[in-house]
N, C-alpha and C. Protein backbone atom coordinates (compact mmCIF):
# COMPACT_ATOMS: atom_id res chain seq x y z
N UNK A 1 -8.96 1.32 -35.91
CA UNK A 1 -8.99 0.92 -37.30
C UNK A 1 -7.63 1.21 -37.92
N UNK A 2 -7.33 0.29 -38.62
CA UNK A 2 -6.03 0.84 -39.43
C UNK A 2 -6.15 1.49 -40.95
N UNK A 3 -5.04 1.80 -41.27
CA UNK A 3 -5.09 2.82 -42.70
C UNK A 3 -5.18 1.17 -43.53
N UNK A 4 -6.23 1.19 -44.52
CA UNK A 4 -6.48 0.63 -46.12
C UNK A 4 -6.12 1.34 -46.84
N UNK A 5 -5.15 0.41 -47.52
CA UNK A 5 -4.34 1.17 -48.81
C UNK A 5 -3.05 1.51 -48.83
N UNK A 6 -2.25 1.89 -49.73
CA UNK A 6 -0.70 2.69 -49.80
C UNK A 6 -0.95 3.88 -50.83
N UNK A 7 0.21 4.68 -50.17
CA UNK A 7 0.35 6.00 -51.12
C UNK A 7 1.86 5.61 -52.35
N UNK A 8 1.45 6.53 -53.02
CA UNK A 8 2.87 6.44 -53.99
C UNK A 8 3.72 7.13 -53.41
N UNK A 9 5.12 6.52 -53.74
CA UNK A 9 5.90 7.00 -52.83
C UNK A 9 6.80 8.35 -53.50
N UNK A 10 5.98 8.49 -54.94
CA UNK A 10 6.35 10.32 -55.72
C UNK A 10 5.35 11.13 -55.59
N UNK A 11 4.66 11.07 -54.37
CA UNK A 11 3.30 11.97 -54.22
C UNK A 11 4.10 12.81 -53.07
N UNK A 12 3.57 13.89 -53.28
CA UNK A 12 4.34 14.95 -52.28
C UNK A 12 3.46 15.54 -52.11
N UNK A 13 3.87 15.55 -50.73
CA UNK A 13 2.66 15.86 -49.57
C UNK A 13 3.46 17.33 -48.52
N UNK A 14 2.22 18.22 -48.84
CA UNK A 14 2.70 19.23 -47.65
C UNK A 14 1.69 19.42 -46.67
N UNK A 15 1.84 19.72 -45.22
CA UNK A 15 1.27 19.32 -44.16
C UNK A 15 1.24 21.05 -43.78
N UNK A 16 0.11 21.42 -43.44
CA UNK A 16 -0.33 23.14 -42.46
C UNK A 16 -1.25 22.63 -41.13
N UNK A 17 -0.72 23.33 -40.51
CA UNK A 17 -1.61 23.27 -39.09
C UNK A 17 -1.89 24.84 -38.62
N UNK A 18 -3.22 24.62 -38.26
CA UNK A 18 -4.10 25.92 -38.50
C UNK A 18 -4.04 26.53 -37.09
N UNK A 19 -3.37 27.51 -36.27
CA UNK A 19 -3.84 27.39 -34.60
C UNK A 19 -2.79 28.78 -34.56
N UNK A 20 -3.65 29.49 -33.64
CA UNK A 20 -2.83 30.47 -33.09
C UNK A 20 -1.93 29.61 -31.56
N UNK A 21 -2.65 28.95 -31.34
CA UNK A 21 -2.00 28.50 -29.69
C UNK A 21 -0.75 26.83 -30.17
N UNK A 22 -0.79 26.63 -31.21
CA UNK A 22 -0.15 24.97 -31.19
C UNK A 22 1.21 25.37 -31.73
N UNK A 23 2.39 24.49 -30.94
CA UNK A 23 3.74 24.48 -31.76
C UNK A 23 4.04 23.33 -32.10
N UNK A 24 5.56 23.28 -32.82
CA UNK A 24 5.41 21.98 -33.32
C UNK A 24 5.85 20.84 -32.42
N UNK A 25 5.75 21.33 -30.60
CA UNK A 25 5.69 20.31 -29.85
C UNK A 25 4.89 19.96 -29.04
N UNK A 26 3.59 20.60 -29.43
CA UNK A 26 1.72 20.75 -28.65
C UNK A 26 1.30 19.98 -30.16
N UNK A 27 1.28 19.93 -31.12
CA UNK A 27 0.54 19.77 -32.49
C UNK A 27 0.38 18.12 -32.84
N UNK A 28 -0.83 18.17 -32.20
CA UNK A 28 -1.10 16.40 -32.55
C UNK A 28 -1.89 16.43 -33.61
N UNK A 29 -2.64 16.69 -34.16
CA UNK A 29 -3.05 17.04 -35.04
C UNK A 29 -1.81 16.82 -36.98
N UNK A 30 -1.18 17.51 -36.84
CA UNK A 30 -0.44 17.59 -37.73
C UNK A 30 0.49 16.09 -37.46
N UNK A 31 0.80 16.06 -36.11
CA UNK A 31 1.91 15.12 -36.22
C UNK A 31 0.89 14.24 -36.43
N UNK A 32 -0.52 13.66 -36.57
CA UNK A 32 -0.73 12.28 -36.87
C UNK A 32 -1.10 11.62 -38.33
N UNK A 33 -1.15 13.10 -39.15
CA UNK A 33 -0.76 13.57 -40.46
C UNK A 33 0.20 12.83 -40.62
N UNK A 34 1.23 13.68 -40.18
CA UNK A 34 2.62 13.09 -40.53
C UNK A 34 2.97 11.86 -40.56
N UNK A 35 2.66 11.15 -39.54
CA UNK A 35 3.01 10.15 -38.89
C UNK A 35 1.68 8.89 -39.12
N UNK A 36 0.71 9.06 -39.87
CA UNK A 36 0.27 8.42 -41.09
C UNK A 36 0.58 7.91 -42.27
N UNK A 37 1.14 9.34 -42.83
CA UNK A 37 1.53 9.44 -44.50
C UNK A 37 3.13 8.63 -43.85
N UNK A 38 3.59 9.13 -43.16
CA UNK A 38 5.18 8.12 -42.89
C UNK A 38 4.97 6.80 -42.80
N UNK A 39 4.21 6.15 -42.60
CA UNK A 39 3.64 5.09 -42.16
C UNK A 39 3.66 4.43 -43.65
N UNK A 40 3.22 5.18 -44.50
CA UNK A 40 2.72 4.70 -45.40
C UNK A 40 4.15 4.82 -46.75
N UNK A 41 5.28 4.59 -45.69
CA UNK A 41 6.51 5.28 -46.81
C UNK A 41 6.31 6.94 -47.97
N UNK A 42 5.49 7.40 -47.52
CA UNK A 42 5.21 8.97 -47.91
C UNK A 42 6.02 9.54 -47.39
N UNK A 43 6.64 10.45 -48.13
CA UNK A 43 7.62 11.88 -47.25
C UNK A 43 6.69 13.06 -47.44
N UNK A 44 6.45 13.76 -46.05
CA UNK A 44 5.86 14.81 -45.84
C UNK A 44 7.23 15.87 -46.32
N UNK A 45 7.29 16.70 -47.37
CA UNK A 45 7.76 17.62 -48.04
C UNK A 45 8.40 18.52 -47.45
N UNK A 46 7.15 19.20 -46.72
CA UNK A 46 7.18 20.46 -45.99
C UNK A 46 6.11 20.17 -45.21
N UNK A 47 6.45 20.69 -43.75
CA UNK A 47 5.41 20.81 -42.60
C UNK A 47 5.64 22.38 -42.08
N UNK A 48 4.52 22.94 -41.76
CA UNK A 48 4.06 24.49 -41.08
C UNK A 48 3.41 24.45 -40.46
N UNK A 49 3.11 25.41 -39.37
CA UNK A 49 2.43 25.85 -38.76
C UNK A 49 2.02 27.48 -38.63
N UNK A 50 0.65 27.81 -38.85
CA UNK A 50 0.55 29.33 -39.08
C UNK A 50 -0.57 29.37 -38.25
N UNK A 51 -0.83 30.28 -38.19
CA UNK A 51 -1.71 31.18 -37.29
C UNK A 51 -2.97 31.08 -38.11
N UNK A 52 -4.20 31.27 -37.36
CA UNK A 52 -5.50 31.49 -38.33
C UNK A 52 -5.78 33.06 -38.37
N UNK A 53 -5.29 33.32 -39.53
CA UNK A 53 -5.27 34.30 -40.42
C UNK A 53 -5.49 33.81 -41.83
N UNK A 54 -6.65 34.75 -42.22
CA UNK A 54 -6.89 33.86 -43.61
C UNK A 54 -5.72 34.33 -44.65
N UNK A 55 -5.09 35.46 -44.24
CA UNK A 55 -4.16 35.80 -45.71
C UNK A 55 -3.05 34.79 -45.50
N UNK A 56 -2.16 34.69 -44.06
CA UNK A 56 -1.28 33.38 -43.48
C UNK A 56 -1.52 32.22 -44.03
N UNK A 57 -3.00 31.69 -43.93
CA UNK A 57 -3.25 30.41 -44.58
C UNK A 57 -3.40 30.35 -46.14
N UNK A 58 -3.77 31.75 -46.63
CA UNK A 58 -3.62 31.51 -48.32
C UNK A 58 -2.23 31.27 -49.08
N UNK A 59 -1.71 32.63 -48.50
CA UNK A 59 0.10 32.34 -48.47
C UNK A 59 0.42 31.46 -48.63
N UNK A 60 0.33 30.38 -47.23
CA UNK A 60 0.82 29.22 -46.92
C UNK A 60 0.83 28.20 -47.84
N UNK A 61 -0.48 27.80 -48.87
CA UNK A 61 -0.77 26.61 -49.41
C UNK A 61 -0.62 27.47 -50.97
N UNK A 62 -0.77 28.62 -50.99
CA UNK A 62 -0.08 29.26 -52.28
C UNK A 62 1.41 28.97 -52.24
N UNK A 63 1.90 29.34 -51.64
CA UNK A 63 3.55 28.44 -51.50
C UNK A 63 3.45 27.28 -51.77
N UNK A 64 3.27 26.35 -51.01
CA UNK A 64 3.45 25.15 -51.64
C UNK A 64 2.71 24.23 -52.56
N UNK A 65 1.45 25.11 -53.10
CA UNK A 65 1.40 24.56 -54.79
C UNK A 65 2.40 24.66 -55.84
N UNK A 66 2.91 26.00 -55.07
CA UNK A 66 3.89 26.51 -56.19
C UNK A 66 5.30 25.58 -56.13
N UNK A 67 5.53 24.83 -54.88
CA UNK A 67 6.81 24.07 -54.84
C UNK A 67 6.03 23.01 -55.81
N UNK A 68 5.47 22.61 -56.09
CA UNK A 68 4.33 21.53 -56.90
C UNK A 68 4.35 20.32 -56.39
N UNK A 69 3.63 20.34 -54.51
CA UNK A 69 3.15 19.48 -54.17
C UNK A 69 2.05 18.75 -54.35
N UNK A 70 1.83 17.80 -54.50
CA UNK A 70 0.53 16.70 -55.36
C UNK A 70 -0.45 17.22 -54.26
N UNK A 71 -0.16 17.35 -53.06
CA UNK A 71 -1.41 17.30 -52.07
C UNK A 71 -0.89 18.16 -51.01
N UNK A 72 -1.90 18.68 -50.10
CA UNK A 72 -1.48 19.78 -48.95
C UNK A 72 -3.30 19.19 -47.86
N UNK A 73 -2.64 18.86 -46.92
CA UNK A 73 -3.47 18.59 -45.85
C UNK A 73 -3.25 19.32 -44.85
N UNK A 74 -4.62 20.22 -44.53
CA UNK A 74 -4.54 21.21 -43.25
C UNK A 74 -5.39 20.62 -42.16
N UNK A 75 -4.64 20.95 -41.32
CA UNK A 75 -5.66 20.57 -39.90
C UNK A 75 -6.00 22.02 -39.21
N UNK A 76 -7.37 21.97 -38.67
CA UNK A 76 -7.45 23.61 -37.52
C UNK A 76 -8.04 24.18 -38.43
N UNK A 77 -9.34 25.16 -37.37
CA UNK A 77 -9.56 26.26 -38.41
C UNK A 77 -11.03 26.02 -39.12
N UNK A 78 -11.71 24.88 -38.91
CA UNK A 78 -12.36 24.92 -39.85
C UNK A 78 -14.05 24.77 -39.21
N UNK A 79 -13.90 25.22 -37.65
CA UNK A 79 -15.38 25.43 -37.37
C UNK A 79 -16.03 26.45 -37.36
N UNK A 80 -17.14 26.65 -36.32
CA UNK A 80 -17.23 28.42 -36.53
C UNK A 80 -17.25 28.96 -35.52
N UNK A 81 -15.91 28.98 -34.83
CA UNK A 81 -15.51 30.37 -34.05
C UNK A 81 -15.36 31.42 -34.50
N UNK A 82 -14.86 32.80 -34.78
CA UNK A 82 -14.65 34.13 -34.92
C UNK A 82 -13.39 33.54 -35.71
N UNK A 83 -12.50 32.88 -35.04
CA UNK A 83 -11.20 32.87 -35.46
C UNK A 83 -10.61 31.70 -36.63
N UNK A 84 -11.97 31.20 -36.91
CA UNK A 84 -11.90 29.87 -37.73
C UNK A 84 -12.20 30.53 -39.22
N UNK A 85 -11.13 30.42 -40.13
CA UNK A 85 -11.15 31.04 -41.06
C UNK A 85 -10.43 30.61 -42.71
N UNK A 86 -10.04 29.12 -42.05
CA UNK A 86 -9.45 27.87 -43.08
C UNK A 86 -10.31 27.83 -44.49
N UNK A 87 -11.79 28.12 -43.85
CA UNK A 87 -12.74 27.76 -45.31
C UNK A 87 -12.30 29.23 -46.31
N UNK A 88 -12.85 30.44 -45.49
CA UNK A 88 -12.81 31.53 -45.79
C UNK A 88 -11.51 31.58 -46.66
N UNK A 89 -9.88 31.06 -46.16
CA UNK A 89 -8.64 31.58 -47.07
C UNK A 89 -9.32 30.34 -48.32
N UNK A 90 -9.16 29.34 -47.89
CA UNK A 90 -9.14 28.15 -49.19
C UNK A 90 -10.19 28.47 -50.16
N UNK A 91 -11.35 28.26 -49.49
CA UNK A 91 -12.24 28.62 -50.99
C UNK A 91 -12.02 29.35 -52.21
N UNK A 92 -11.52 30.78 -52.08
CA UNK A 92 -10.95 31.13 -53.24
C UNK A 92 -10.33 31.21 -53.76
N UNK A 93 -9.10 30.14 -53.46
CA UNK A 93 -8.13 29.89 -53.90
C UNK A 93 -8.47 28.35 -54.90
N UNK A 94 -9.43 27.56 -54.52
CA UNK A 94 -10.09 26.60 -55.73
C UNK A 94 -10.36 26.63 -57.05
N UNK A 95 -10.13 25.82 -57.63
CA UNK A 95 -9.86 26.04 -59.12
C UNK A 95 -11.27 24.96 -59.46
N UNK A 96 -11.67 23.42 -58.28
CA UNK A 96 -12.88 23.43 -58.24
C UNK A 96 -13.05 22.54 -56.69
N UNK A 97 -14.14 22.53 -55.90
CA UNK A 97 -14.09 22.16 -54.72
C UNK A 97 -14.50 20.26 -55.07
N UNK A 98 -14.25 19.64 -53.87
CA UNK A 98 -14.68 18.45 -53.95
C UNK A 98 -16.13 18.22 -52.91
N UNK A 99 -16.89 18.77 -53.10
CA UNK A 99 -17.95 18.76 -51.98
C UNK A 99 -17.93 17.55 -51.36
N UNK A 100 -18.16 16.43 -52.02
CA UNK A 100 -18.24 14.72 -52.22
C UNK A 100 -17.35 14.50 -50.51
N UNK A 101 -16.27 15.34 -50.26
CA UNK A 101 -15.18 15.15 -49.38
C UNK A 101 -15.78 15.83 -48.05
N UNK A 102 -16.27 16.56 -47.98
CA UNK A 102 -17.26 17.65 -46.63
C UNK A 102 -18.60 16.94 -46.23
N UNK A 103 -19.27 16.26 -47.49
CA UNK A 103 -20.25 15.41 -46.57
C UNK A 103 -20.18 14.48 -46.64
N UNK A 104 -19.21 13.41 -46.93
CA UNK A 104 -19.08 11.85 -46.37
C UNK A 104 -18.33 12.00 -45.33
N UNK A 105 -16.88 13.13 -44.82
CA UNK A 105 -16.88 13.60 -43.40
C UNK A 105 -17.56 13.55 -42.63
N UNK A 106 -18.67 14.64 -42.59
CA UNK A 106 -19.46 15.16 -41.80
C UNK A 106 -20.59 13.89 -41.56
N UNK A 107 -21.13 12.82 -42.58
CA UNK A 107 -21.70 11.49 -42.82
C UNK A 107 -21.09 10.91 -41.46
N UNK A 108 -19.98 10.57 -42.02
CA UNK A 108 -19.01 9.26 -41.22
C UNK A 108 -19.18 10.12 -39.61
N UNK A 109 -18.49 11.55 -39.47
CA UNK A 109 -18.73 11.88 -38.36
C UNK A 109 -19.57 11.47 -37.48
N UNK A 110 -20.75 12.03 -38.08
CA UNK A 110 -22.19 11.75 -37.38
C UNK A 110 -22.59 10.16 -37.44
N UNK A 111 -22.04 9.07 -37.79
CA UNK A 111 -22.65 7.81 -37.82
C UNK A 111 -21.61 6.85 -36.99
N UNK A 112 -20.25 7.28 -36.51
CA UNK A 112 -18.50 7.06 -36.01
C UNK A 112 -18.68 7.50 -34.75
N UNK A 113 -18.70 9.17 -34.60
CA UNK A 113 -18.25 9.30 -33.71
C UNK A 113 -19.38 10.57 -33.07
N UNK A 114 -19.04 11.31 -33.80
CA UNK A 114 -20.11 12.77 -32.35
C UNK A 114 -21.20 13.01 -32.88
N UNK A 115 -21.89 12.44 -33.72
CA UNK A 115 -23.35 12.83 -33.90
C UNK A 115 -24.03 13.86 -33.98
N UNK A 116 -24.87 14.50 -33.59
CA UNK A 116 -25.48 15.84 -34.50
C UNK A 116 -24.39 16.75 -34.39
N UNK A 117 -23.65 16.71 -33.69
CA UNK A 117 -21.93 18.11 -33.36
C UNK A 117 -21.60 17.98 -34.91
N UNK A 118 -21.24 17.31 -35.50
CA UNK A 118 -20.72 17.29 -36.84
C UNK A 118 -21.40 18.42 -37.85
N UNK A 119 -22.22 18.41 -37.41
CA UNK A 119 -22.75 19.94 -38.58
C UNK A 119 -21.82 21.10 -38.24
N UNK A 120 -21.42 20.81 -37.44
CA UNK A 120 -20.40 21.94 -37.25
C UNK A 120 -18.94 22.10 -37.57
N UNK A 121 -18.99 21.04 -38.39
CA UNK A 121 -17.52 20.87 -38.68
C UNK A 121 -18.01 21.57 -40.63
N UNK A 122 -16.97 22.16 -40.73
CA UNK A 122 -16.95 22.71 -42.48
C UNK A 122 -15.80 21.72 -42.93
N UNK A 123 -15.32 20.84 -42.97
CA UNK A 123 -14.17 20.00 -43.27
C UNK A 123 -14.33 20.24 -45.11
N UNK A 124 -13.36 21.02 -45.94
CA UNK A 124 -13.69 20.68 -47.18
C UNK A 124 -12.41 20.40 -48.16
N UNK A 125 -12.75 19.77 -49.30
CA UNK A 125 -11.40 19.89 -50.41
C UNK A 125 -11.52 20.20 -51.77
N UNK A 126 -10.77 20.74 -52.22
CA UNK A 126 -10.51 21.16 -53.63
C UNK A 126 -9.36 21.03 -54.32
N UNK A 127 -9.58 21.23 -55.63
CA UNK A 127 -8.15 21.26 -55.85
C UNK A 127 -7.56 23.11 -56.73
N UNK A 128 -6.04 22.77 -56.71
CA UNK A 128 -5.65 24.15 -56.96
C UNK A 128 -4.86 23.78 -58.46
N UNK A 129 -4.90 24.19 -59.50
CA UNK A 129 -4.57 23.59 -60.32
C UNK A 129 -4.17 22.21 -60.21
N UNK A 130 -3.06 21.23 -60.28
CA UNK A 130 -3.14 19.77 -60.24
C UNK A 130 -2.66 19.57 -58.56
N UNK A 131 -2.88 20.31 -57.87
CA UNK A 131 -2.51 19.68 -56.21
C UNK A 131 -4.15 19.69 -55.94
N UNK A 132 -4.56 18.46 -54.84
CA UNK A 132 -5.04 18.42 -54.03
C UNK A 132 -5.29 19.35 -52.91
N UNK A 133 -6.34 20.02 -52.09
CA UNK A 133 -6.29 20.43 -50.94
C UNK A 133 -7.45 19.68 -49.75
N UNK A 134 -7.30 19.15 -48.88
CA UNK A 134 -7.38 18.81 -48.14
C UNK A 134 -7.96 19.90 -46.51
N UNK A 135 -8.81 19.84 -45.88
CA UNK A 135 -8.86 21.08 -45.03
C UNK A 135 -9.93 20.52 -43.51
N UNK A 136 -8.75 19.50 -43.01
CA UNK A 136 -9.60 18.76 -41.72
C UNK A 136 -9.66 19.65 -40.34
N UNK A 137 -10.56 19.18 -39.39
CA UNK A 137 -10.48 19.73 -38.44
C UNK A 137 -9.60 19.95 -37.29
N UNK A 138 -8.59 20.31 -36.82
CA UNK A 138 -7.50 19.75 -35.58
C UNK A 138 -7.66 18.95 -34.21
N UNK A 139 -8.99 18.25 -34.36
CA UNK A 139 -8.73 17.31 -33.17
C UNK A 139 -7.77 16.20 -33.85
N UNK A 140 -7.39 15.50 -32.78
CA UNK A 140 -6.75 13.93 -33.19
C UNK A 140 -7.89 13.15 -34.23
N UNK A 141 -9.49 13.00 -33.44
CA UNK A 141 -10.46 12.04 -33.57
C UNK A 141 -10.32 12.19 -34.95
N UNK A 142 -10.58 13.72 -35.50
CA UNK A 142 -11.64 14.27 -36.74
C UNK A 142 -10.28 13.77 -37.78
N UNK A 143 -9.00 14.27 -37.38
CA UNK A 143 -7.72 13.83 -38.80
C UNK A 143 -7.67 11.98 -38.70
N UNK A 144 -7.94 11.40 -37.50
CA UNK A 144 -8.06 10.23 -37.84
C UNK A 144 -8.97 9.90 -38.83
N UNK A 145 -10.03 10.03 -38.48
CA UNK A 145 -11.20 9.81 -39.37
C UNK A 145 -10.52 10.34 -40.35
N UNK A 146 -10.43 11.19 -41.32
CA UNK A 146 -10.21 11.97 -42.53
C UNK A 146 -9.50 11.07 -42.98
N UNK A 147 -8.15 11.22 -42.29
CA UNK A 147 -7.08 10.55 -43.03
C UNK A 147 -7.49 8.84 -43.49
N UNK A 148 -7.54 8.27 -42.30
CA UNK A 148 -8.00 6.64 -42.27
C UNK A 148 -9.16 6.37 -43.48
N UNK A 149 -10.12 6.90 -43.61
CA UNK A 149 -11.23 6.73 -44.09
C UNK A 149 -11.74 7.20 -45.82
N UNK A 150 -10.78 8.43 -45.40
CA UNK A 150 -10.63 9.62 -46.79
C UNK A 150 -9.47 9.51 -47.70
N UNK A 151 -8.87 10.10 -47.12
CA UNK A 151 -7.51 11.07 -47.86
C UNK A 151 -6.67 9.66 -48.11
N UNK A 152 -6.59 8.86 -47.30
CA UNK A 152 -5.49 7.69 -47.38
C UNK A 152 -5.99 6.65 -48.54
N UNK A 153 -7.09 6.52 -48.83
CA UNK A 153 -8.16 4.95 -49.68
C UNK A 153 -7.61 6.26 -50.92
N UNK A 154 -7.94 7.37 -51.08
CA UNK A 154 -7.72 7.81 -52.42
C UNK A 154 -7.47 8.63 -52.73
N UNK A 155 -6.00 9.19 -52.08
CA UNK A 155 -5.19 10.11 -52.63
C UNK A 155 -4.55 9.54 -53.99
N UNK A 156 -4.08 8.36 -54.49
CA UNK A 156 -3.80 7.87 -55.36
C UNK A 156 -4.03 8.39 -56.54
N UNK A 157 -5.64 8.07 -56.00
CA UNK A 157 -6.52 8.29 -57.44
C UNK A 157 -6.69 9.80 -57.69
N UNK A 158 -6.92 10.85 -56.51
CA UNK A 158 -6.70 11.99 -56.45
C UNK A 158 -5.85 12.73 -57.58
N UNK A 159 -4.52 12.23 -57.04
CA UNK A 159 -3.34 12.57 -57.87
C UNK A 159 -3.21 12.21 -59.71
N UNK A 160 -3.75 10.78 -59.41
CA UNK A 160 -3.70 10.06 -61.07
C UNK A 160 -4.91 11.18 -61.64
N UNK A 161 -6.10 11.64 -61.50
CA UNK A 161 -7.06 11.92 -62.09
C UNK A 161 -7.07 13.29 -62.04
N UNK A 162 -5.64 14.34 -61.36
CA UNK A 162 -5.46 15.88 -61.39
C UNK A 162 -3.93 15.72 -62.47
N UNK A 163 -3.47 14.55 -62.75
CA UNK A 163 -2.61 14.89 -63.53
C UNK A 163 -2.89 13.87 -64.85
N UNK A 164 -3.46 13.95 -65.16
CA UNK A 164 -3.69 12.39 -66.58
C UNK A 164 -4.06 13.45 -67.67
């Protein structure tokens, strides 16, 4: 399937990848992030990679609200291993969540691609004062889906309706 839609090209986008084991020359995940939003004449801002540590990942996207990126898309982190702990930093860092975004995921998942496995995905977003957060899973499949389906049809509106 291809991406429906374009991004604005003054939306600033910062990219986290969630993994104790991925660098930024193992990280497909992030790079198809990247290499989406590029696609789409978007400049990815800032790209990271941190460890799953929830204080690492609060840090992380606390930084770059503060550079005042419109949006921050994380990949990794967000099932339930021991070490999956993406929901745990983000949640309280929300100012309010987008539930709407965790179960038409987890929807599309289960009706696309892996079927009852999808309950196991926590995929969620919120926003942090006027940025976006974004918080997908790190396979390739799951950021395709997100991005293609989600984040790409209406980050637009995202952005227009956190800053109006």
């Amino acid at each position: 399937m291809s991406i429906v839609g374009t991004i604005d090209r003054d939306i600033r986008v910062g990219v986290i990848t969630i993994s104790d084991t991925r660098s930024r020359e193992t990280d497909k995940g992030g790079r198809l992030v990247i290499d989406q939003l590029t696609s789409l004449n978007t400049v990815v801002e800032d790209y990271r990679i941190v460890k799953d540590d929830a204080e690492e990942i609060s840090e992380a996207v606390r930084h770059l609200v503060s550079l005042g990126m419109n949006a921050v898309i994380t990949t990794g982190g967000t099932g339930i291993a021991r070490r999956d702990v993406t929901i745990e930093a983000l949640r309280p860092l929300f100012n309010k969540e987008i539930e709407g975004f965790g179960e038409i995921f987890r929807m599309l998942s289960f009706t696309e691609d892996i079927g009852s496995r999808s309950m196991l995905s926590r995929a969620v977003a919120g926003t942090i004062g006027s940025t976006v957060i974004f918080a997908l899973p790190g396979s390739t499949g799951a950021v395709k889906l997100g991005m293609e389906r989600l984040i790409v049809p209406e980050l637009n509106h995202f952005v227009h309706e956190l800053n109006k």
